[in-house]
PDB file of N, CA and C in Angstrom:
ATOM      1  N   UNK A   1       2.620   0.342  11.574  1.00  0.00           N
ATOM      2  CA  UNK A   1       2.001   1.623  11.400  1.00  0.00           C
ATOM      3  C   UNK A   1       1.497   2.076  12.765  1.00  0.00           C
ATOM      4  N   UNK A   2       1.666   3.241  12.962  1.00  0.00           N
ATOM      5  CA  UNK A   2       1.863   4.194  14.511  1.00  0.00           C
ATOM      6  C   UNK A   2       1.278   5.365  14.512  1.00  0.00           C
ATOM      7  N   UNK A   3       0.229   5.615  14.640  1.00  0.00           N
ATOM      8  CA  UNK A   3       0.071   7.397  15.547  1.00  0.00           C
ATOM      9  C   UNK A   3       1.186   7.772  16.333  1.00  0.00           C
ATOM     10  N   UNK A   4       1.593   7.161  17.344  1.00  0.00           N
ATOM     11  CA  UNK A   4       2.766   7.209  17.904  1.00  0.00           C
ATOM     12  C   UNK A   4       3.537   6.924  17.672  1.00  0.00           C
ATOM     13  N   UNK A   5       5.091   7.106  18.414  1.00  0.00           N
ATOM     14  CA  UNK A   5       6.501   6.885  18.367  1.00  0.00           C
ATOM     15  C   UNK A   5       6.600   4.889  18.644  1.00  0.00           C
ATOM     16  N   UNK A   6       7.800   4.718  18.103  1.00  0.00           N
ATOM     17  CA  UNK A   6       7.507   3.526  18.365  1.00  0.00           C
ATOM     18  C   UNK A   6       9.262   3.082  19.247  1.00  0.00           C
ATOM     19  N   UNK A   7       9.151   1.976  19.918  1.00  0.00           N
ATOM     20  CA  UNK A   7      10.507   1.564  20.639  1.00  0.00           C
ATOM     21  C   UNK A   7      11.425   1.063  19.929  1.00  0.00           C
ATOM     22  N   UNK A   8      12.545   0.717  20.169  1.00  0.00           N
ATOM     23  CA  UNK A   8      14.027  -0.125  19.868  1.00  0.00           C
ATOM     24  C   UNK A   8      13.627   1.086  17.971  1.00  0.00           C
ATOM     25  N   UNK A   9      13.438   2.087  17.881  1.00  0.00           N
ATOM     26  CA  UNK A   9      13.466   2.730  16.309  1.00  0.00           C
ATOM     27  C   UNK A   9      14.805   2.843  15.854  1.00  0.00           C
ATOM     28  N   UNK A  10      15.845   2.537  16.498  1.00  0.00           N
ATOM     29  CA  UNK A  10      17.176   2.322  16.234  1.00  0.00           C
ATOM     30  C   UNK A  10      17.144   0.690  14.935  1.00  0.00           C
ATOM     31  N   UNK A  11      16.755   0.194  16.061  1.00  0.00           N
ATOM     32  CA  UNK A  11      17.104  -1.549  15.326  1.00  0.00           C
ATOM     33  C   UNK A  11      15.739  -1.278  14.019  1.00  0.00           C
ATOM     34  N   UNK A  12      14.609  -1.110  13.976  1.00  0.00           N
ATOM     35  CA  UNK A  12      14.258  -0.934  13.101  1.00  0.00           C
ATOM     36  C   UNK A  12      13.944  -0.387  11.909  1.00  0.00           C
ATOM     37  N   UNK A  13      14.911   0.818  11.956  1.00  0.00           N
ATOM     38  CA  UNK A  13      15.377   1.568  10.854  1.00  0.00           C
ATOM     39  C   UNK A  13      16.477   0.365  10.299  1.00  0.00           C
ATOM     40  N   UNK A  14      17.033  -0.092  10.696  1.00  0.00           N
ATOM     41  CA  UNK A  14      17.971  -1.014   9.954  1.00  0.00           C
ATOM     42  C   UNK A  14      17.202  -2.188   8.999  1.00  0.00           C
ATOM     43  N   UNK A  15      15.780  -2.557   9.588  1.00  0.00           N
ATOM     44  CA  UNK A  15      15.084  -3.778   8.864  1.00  0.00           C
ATOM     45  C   UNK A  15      15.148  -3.078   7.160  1.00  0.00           C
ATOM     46  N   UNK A  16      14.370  -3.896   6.379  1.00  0.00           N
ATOM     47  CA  UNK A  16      14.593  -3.700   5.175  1.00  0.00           C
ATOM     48  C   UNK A  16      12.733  -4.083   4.752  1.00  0.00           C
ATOM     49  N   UNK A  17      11.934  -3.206   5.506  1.00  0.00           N
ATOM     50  CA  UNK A  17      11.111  -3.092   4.929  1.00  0.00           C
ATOM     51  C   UNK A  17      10.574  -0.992   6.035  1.00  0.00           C
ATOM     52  N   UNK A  18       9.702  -0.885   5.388  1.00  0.00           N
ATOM     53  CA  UNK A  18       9.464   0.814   6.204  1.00  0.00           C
ATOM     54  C   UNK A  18       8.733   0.205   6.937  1.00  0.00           C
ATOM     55  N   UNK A  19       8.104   1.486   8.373  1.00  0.00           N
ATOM     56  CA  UNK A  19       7.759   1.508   9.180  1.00  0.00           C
ATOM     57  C   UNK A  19       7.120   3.091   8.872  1.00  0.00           C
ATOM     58  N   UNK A  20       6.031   2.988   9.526  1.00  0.00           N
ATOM     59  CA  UNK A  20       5.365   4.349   9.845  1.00  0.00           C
ATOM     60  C   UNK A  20       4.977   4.698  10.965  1.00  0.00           C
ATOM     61  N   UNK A  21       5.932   5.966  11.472  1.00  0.00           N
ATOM     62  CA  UNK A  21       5.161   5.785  12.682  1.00  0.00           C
ATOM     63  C   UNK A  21       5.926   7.582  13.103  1.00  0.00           C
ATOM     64  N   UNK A  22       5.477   8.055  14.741  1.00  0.00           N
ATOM     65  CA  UNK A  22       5.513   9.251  14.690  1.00  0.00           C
ATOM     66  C   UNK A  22       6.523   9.528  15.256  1.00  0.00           C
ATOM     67  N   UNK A  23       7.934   8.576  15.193  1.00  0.00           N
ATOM     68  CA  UNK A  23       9.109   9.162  15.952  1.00  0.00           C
ATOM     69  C   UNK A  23       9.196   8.118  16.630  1.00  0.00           C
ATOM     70  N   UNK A  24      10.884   7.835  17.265  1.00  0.00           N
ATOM     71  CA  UNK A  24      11.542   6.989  17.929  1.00  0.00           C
ATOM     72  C   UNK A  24      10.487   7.173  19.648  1.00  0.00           C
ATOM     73  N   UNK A  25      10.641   6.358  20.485  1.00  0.00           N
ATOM     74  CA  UNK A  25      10.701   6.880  21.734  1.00  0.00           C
ATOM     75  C   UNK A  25      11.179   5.980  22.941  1.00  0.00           C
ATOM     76  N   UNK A  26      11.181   6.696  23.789  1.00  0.00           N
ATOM     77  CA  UNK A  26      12.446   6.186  25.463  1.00  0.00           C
ATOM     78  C   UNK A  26      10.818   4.718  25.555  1.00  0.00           C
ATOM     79  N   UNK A  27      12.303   3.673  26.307  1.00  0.00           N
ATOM     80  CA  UNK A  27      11.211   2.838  26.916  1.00  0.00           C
ATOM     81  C   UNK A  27      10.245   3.116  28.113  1.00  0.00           C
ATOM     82  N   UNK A  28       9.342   2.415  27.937  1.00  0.00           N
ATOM     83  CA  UNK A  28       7.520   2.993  28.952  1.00  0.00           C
ATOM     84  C   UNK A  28       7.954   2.328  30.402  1.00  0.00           C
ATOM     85  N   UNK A  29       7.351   3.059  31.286  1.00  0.00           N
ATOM     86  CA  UNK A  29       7.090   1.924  32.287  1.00  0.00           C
ATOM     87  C   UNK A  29       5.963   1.287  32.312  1.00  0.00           C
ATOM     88  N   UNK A  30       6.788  -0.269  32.712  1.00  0.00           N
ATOM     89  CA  UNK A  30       5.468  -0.949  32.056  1.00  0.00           C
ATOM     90  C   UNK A  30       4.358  -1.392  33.361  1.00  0.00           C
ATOM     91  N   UNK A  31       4.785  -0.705  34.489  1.00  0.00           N
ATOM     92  CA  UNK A  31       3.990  -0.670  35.808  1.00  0.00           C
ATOM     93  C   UNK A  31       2.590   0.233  35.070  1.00  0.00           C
ATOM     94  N   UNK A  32       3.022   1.171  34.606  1.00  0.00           N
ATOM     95  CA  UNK A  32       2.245   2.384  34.717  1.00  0.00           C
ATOM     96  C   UNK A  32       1.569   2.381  33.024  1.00  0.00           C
ATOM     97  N   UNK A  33       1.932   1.973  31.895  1.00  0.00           N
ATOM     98  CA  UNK A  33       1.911   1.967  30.494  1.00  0.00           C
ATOM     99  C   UNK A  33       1.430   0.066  30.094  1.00  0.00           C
ATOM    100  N   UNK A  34      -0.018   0.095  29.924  1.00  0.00           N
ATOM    101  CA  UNK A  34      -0.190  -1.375  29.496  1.00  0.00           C
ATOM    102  C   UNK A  34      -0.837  -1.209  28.432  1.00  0.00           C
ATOM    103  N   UNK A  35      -1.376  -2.531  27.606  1.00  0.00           N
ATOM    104  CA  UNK A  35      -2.657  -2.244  26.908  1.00  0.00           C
ATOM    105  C   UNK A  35      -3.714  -2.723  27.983  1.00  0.00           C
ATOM    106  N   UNK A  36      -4.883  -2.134  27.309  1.00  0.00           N
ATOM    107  CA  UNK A  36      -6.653  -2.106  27.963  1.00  0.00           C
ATOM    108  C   UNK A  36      -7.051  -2.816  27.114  1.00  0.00           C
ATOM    109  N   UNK A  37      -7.213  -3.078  25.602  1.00  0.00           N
ATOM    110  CA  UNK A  37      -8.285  -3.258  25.134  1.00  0.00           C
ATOM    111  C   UNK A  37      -7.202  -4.221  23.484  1.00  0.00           C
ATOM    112  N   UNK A  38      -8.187  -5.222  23.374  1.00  0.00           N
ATOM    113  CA  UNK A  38      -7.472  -5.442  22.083  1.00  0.00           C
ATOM    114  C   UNK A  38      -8.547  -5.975  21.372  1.00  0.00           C
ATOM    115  N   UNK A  39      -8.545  -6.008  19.617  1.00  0.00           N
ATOM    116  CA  UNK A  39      -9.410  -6.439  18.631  1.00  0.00           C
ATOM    117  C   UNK A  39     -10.517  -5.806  18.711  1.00  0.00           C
ATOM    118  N   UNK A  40     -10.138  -4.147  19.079  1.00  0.00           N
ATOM    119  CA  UNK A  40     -11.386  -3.021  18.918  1.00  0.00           C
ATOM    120  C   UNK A  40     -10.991  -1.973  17.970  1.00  0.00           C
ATOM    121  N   UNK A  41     -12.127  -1.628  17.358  1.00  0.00           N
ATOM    122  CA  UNK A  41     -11.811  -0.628  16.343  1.00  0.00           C
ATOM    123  C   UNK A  41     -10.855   0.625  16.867  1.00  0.00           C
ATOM    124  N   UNK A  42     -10.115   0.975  16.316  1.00  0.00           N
ATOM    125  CA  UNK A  42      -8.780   2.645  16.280  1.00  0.00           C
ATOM    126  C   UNK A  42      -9.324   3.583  14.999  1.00  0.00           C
ATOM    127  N   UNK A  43      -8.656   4.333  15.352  1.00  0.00           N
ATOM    128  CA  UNK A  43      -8.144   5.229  14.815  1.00  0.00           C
ATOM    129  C   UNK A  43      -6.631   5.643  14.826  1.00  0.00           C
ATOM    130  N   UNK A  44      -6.330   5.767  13.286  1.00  0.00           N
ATOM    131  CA  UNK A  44      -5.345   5.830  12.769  1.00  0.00           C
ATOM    132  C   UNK A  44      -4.715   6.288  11.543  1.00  0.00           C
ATOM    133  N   UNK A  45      -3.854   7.579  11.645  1.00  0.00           N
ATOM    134  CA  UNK A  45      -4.057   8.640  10.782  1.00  0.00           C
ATOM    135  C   UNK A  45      -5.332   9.170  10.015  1.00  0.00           C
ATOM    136  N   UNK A  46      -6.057   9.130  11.049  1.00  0.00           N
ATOM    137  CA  UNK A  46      -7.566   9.855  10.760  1.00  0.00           C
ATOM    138  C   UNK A  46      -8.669   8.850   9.760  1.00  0.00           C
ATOM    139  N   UNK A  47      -7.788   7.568  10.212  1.00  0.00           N
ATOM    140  CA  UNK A  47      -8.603   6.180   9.042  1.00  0.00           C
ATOM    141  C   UNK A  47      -9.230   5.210  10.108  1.00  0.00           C
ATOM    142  N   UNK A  48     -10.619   4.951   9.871  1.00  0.00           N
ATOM    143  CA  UNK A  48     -10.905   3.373  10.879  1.00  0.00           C
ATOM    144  C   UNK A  48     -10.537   2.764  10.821  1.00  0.00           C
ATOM    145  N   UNK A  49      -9.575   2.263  12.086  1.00  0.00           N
ATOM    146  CA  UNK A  49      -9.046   0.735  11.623  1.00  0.00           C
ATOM    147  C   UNK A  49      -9.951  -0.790  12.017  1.00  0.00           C
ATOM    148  N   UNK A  50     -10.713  -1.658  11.763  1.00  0.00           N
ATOM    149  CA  UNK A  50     -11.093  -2.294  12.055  1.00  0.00           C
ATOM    150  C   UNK A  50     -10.470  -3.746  12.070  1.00  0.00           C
ATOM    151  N   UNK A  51     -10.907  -4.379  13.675  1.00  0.00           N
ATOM    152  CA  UNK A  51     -10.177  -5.828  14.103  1.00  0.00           C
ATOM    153  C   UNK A  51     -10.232  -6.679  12.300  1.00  0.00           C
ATOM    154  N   UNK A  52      -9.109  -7.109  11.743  1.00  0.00           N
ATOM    155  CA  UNK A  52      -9.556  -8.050  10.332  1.00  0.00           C
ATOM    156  C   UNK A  52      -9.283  -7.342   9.246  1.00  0.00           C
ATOM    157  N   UNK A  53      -9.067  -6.029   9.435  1.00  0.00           N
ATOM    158  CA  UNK A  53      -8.548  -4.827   8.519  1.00  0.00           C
ATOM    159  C   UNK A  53      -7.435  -5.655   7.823  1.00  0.00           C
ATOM    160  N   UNK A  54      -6.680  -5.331   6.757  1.00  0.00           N
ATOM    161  CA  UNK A  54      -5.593  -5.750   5.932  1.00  0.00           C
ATOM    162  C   UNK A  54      -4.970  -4.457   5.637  1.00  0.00           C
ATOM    163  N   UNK A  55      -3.768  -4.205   6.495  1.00  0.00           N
ATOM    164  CA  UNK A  55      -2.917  -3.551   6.337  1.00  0.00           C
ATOM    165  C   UNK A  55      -1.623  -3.848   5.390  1.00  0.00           C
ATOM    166  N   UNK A  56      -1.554  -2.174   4.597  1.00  0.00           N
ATOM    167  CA  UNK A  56      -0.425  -2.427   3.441  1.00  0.00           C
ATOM    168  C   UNK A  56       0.053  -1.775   3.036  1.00  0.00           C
ATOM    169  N   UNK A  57       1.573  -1.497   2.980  1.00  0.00           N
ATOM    170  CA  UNK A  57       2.093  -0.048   3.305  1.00  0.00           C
ATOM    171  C   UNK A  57       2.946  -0.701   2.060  1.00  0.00           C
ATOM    172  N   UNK A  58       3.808   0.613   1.943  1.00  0.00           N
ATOM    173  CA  UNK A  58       5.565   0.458   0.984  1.00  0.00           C
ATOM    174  C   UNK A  58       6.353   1.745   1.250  1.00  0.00           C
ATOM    175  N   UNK A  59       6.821   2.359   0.573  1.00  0.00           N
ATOM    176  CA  UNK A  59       7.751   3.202   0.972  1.00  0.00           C
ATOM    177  C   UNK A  59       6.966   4.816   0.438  1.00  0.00           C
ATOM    178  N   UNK A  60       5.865   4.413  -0.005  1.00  0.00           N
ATOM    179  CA  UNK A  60       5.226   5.920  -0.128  1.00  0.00           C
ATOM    180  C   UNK A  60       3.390   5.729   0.569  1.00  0.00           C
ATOM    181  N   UNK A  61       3.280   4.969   1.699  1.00  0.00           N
ATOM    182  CA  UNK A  61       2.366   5.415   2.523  1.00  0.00           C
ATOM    183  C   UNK A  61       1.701   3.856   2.813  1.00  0.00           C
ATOM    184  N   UNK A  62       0.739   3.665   3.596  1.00  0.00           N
ATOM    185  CA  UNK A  62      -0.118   2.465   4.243  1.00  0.00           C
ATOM    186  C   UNK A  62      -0.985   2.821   3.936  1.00  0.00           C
ATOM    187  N   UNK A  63      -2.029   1.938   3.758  1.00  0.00           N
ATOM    188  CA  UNK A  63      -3.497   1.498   3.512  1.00  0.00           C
ATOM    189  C   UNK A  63      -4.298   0.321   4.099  1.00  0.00           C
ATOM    190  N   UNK A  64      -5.274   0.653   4.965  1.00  0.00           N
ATOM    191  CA  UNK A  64      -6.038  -0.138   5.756  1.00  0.00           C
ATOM    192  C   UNK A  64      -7.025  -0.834   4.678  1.00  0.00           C
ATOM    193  N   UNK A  65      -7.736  -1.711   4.396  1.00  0.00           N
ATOM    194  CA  UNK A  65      -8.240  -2.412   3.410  1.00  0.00           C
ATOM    195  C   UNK A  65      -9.471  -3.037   4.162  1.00  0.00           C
ATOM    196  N   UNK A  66     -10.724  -2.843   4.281  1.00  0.00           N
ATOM    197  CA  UNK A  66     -11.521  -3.949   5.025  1.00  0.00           C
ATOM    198  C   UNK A  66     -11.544  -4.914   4.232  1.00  0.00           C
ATOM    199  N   UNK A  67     -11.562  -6.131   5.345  1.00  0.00           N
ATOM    200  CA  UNK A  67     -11.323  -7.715   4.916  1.00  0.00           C
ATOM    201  C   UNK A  67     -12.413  -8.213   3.604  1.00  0.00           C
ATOM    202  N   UNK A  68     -13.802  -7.485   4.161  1.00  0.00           N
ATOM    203  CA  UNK A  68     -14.551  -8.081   2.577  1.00  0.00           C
ATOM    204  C   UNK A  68     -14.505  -7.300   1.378  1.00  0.00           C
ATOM    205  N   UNK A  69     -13.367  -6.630   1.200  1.00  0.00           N
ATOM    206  CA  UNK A  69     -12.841  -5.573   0.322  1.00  0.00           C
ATOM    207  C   UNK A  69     -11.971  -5.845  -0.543  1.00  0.00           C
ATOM    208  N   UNK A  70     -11.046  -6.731   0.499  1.00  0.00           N
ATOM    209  CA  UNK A  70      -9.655  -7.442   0.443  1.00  0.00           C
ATOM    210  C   UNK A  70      -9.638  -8.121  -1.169  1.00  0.00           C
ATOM    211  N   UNK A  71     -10.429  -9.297  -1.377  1.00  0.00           N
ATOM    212  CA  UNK A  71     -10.050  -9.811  -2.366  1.00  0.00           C
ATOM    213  C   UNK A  71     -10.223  -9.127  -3.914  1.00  0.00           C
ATOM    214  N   UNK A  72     -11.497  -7.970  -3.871  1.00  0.00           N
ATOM    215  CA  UNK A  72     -11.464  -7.403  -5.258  1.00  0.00           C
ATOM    216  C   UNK A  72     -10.268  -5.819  -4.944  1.00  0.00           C
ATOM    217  N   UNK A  73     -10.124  -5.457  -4.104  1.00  0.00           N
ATOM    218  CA  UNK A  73      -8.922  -4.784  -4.082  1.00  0.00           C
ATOM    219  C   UNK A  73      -7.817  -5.299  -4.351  1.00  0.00           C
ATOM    220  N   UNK A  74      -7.114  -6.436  -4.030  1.00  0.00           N
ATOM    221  CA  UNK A  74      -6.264  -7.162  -4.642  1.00  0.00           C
ATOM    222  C   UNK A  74      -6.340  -7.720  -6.246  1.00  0.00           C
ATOM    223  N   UNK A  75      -7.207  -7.453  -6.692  1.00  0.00           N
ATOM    224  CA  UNK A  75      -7.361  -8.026  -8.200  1.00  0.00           C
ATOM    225  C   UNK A  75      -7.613  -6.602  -8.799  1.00  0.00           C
ATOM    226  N   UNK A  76      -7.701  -5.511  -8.018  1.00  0.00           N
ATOM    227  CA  UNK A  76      -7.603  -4.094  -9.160  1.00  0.00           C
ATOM    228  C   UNK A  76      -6.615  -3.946  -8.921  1.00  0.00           C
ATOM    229  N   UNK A  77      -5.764  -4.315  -8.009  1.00  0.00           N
ATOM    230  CA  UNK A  77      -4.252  -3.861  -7.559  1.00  0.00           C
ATOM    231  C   UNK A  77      -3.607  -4.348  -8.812  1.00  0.00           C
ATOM    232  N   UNK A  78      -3.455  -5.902  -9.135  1.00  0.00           N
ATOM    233  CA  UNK A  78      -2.909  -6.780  -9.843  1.00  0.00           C
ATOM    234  C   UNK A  78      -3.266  -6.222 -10.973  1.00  0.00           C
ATOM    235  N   UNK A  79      -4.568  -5.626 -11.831  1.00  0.00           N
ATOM    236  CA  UNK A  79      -4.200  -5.305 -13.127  1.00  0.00           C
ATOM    237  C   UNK A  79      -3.999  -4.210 -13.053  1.00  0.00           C
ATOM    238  N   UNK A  80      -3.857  -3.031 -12.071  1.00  0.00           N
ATOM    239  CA  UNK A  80      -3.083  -1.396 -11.974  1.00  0.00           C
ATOM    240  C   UNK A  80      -1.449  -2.368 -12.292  1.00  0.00           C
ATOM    241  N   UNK A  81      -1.415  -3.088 -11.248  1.00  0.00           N
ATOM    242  CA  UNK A  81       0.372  -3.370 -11.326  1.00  0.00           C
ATOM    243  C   UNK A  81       0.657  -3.905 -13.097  1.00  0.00           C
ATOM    244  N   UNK A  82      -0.178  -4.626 -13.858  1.00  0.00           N
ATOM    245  CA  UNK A  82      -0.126  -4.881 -15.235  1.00  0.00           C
ATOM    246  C   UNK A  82      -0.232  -3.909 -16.125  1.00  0.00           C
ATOM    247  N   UNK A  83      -0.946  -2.903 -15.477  1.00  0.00           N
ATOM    248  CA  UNK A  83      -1.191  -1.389 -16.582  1.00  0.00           C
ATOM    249  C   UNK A  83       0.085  -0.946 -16.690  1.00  0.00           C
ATOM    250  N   UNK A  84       0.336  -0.702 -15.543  1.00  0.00           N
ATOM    251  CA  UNK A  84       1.326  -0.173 -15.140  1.00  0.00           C
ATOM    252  C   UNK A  84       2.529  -0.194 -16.036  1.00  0.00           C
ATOM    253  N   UNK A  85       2.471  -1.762 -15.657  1.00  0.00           N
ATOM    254  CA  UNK A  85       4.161  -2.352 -16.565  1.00  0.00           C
ATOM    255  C   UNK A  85       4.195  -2.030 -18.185  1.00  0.00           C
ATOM    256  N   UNK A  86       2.474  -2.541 -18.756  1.00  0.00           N
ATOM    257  CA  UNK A  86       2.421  -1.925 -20.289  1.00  0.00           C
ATOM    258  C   UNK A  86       2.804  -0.409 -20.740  1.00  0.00           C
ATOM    259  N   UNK A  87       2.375   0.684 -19.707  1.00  0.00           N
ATOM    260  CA  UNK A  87       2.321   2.211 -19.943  1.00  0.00           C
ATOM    261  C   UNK A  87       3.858   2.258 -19.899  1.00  0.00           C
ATOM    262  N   UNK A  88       4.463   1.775 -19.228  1.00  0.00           N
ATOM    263  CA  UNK A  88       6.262   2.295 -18.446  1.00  0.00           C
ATOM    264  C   UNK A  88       6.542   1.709 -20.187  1.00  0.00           C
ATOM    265  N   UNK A  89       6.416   0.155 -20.690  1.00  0.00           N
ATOM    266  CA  UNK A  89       6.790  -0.218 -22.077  1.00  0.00           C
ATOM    267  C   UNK A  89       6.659   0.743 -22.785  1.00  0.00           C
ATOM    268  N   UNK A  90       5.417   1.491 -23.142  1.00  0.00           N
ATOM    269  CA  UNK A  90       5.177   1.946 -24.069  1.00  0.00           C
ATOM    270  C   UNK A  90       5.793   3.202 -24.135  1.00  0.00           C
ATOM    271  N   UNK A  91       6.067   4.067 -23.356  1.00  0.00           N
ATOM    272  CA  UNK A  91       6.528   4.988 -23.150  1.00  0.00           C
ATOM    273  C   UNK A  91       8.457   5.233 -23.552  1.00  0.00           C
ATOM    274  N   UNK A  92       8.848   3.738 -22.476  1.00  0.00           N
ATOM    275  CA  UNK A  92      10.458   3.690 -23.168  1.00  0.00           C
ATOM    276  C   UNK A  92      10.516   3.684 -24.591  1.00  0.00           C
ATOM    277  N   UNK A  93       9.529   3.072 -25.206  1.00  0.00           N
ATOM    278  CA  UNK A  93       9.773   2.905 -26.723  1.00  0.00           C
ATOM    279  C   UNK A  93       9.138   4.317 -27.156  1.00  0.00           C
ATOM    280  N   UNK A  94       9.495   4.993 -26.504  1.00  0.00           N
ATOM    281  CA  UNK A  94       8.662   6.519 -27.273  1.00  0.00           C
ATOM    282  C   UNK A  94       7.310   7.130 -27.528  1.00  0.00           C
ATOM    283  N   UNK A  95       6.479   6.385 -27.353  1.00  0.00           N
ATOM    284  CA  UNK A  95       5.142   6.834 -27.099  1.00  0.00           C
ATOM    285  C   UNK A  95       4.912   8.168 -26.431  1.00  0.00           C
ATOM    286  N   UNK A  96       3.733   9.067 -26.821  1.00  0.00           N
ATOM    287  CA  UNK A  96       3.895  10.417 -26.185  1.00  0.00           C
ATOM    288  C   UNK A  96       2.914  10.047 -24.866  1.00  0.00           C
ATOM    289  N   UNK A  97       2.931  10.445 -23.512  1.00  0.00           N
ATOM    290  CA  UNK A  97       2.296  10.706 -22.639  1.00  0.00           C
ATOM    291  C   UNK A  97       1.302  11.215 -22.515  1.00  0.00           C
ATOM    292  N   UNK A  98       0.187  11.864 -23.262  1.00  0.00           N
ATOM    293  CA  UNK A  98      -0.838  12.303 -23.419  1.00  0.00           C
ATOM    294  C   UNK A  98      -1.435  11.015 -24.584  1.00  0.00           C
ATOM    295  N   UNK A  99      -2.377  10.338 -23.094  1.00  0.00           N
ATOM    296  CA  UNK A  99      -3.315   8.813 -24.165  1.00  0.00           C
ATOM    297  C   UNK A  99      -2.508   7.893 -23.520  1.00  0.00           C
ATOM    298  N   UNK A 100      -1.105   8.274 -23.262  1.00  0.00           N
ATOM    299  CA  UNK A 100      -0.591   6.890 -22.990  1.00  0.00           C
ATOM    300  C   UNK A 100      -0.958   6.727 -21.429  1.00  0.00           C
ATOM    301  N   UNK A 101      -0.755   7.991 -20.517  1.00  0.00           N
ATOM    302  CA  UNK A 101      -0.856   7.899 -19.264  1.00  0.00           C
ATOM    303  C   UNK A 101      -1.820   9.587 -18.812  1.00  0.00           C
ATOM    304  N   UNK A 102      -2.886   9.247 -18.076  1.00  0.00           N
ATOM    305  CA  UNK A 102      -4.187   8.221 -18.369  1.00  0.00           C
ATOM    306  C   UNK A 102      -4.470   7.493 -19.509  1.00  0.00           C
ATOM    307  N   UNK A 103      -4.516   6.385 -19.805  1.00  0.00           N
ATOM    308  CA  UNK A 103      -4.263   5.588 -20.742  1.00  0.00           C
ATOM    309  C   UNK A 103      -6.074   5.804 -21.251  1.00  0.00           C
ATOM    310  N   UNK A 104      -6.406   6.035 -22.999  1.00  0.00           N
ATOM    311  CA  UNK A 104      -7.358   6.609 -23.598  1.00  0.00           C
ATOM    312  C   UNK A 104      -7.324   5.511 -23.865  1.00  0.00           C
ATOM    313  N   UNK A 105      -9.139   5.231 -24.731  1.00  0.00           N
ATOM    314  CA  UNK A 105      -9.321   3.708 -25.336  1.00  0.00           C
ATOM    315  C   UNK A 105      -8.100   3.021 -26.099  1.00  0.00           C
ATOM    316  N   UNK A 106      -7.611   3.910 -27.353  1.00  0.00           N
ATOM    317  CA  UNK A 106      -7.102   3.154 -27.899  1.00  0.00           C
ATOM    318  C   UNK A 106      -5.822   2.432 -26.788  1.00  0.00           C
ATOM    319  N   UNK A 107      -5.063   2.909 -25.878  1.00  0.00           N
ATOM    320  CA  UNK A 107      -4.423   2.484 -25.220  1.00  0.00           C
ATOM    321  C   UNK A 107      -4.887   1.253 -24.170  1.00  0.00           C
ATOM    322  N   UNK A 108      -6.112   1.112 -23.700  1.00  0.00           N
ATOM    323  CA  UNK A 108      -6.840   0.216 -23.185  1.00  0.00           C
ATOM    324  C   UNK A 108      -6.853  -0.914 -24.379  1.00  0.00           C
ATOM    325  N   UNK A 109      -7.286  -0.343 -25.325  1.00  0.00           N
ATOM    326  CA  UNK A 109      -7.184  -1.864 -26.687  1.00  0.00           C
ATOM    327  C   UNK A 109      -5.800  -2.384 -26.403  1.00  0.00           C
ATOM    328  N   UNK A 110      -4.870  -0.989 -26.362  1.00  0.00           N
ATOM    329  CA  UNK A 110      -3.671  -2.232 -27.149  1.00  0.00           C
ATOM    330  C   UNK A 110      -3.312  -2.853 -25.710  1.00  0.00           C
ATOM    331  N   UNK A 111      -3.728  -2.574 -24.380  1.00  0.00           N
ATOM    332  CA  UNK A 111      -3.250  -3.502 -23.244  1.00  0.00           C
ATOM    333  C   UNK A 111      -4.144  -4.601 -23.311  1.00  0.00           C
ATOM    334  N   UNK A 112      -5.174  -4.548 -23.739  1.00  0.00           N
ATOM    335  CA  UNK A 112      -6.023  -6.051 -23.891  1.00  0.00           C
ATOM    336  C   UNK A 112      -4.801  -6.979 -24.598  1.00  0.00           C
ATOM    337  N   UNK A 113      -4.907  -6.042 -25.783  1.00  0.00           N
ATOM    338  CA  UNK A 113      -4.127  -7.321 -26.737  1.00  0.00           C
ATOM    339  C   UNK A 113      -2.976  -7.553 -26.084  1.00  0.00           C
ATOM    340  N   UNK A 114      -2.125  -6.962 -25.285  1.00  0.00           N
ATOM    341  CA  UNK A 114      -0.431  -7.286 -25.119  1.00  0.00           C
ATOM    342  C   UNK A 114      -0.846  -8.583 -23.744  1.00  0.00           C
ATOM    343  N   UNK A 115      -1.940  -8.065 -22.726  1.00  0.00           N
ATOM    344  CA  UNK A 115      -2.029  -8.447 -22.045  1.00  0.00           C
ATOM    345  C   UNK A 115      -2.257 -10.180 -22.719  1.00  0.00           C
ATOM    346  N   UNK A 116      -3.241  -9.930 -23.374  1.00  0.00           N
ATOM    347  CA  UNK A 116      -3.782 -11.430 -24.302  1.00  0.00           C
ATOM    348  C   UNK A 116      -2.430 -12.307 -24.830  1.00  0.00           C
ATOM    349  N   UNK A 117      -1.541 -11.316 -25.550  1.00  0.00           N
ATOM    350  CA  UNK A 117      -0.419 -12.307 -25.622  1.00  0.00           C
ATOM    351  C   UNK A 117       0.225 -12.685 -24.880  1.00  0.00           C
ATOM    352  N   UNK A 118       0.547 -12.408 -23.640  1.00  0.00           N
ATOM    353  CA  UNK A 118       1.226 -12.649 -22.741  1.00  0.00           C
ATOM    354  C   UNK A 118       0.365 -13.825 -22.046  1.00  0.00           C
ATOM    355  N   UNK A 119      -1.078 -13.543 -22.183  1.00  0.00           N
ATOM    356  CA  UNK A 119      -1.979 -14.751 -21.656  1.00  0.00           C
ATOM    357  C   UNK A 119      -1.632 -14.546 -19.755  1.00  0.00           C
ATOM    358  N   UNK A 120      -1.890 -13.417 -19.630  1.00  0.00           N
ATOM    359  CA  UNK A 120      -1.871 -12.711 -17.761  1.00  0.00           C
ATOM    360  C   UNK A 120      -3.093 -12.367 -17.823  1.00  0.00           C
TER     361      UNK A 120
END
């Protein structure tokens, strides 16, 4: 993740994960182009980034995470990613979208229970 352009953007458009950043660019001279400063707070797309931050992107945007954040953000992540999978179920099988997604109590009950059988 880049405010700026980033180098070799040829070879890394080919990797098989995204990149964010603000455009390819020519190599620096590196007489004249160094780093100054490292494991200090940035700025980045208008977000603090702080040294320990947990960065986490996919193919529809990045998210900086502070580190003592990290572990209960990862455990709302994990049951969004479980909601998730129940609402997409319920829906293929015909369920109407209004209750199902924002999911209303009764829809919260029945993910307890599916969740419960599944024992996740």
């Amino acid at each position: 993740m880049s405010d700026g352009p980033v180098r070799d953007s040829g070879a890394i458009e080919t990797m098989d994960f995204p990149v964010f950043c603000a455009g390819g660019s020519a190599p620096l001279n590196l007489i004249h182009h160094h780093a100054v400063d490292l494991d200090v707070p940035i700025g980045c797309g208008g977000v603090a980034v702080y040294p320990g931050d947990i960065i986490v992107g996919d193919d529809e945007g990045v998210v900086a995470i502070p580190r003592h954040l990290a572990d209960e953000v990862a455990a709302d992540s994990a049951e969004q990613e479980l909601m998730e999978v129940f609402i997409l179920e319920r829906i293929q099988r015909g369920a109407r979208l209004p209750g199902t997604y924002p999911p209303n109590e009764a829809t919260r009950a029945a993910f307890a229970a599916w969740r419960k059988d599944r024992d996740v």
